[in-house]
Protein backbone atom coordinates (compact mmCIF):
# COMPACT_ATOMS: atom_id res chain seq x y z
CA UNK A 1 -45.13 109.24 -130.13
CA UNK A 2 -43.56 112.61 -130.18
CA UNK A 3 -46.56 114.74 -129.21
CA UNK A 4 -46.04 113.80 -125.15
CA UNK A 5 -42.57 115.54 -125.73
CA UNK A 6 -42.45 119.13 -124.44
CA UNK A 7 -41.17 121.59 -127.28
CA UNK A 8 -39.78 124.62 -126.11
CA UNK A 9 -41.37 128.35 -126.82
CA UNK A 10 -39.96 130.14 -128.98
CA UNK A 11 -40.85 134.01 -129.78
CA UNK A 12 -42.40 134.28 -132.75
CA UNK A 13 -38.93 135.66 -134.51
CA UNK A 14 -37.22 133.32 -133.38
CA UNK A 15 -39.25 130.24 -134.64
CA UNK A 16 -39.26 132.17 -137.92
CA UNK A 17 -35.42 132.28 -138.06
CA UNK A 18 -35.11 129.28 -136.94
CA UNK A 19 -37.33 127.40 -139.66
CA UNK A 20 -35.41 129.61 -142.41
CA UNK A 21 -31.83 128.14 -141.16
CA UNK A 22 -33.45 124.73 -141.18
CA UNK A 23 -34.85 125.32 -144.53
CA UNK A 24 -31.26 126.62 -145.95
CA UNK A 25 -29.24 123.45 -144.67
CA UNK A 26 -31.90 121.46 -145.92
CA UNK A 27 -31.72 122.95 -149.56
CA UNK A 28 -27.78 122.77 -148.73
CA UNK A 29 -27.70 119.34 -147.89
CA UNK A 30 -30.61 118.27 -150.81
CA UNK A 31 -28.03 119.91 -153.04
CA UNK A 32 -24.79 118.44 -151.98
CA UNK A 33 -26.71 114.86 -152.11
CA UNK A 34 -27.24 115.45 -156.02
CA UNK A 35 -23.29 115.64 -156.05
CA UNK A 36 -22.68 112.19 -154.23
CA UNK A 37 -21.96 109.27 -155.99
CA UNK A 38 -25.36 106.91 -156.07
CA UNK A 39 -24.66 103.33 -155.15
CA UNK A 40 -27.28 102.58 -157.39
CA UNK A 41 -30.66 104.20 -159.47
CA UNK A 42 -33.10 105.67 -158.11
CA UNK A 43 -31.52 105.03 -154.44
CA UNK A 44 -30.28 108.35 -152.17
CA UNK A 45 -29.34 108.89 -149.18
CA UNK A 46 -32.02 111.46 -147.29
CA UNK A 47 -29.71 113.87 -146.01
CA UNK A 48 -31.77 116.70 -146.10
CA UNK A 49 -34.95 114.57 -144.30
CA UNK A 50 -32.33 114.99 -141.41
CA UNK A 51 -33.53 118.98 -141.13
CA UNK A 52 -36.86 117.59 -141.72
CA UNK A 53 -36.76 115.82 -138.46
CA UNK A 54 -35.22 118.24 -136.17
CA UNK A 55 -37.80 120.48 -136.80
CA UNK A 56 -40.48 117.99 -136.03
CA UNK A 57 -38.59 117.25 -132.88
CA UNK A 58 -37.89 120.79 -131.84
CA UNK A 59 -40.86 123.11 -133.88
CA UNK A 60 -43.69 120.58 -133.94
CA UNK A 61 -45.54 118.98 -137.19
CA UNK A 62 -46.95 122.00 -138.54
CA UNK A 63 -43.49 124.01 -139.02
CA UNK A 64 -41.84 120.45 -140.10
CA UNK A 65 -44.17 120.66 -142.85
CA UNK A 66 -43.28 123.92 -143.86
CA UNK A 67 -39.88 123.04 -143.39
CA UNK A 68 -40.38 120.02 -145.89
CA UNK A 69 -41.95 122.11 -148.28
CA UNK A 70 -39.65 125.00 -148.72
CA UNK A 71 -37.06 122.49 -149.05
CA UNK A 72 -38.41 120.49 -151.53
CA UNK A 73 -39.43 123.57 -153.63
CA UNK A 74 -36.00 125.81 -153.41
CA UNK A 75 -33.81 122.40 -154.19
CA UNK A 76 -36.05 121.79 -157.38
CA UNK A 77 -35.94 125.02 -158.50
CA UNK A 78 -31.87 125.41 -157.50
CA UNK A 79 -31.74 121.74 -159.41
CA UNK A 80 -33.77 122.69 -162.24
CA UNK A 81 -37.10 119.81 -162.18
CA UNK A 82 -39.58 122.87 -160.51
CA UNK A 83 -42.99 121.83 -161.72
CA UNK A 84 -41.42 118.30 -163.48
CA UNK A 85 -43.18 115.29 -161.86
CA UNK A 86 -40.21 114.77 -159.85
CA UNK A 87 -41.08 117.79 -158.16
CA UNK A 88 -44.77 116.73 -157.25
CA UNK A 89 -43.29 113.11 -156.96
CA UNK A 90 -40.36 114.53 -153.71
CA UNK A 91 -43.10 116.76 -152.55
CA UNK A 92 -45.72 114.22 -151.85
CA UNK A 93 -43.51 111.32 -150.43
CA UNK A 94 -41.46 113.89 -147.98
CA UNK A 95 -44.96 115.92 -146.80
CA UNK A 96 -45.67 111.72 -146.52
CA UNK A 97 -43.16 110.89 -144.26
CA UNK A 98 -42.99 114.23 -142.50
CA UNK A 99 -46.80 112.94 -141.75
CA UNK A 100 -45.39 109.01 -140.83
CA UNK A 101 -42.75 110.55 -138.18
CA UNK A 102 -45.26 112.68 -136.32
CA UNK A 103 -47.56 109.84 -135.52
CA UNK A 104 -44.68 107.38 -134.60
C-alpha cells in the first residue's frame, strides 16, 4: 500500500506547478499515443497513466486525481471527442484505476 510511504512537503506553489507539468506531459504523452501505430483495436498503450502514477507516488491520491482529470479533459478536447462518450468512457476507467493504484 502506498499510504505508509512518506511524501514529501511541498509549498503550496510548488505542488501547484508541479501538478500543471504533470498534467502537460500527460496531455503530451495522451497525444503522441493517438499518433502510434495500434497493434490492434481498441488496444493502447497507457503512456500518459505513467504521469498518473508519479503523482500518486509523489503528490498523494487526491492531486493524482486531479492530475487524471485534467488530463483526460485537455487530451479530449486537443483530440476533438470532449463531451463524446469516449470522453465520459477515459474519464471513468482512469479516475478508476487512479482509485485501484492508491489502495494497492
Amino acid at each position: 500500500m502506498i499510504s505508509h510511504l512518506r511524501q514529501p512537503e511541498f509549498p503550496q506553489s510548488n505542488k501547484m506547478m508541479t501538478i500543471a507539468i504533470m498534467v502537460a506531459l500527460g496531455v503530451i504523452l495522451h497525444r503522441l499515443e493517438a499518433h502510434l501505430p495500434l497493434p490492434s483495436p481498441w488496444i493502447k498503450l497507457g503512456l500518459a497513466n505513467l504521469m498518473t502514477l508519479v503523482a500518486l507516488v509523489f503528490l498523494g491520491f487526491k492531486e493524482a486525481v486531479i492530475v487524471t482529470f485534467l488530463r483526460v479533459v485537455i487530451g479530449s478536447i486537443l483530440g476533438g471527442i470532449f463531451l463524446g462518450p469516449t470522453f465520459f468512457e477515459s474519464n471513468g476507467m482512469y479516475c478508476n484505476n487512479t482509485y485501484n493504484g492508491y489502495v494497492l
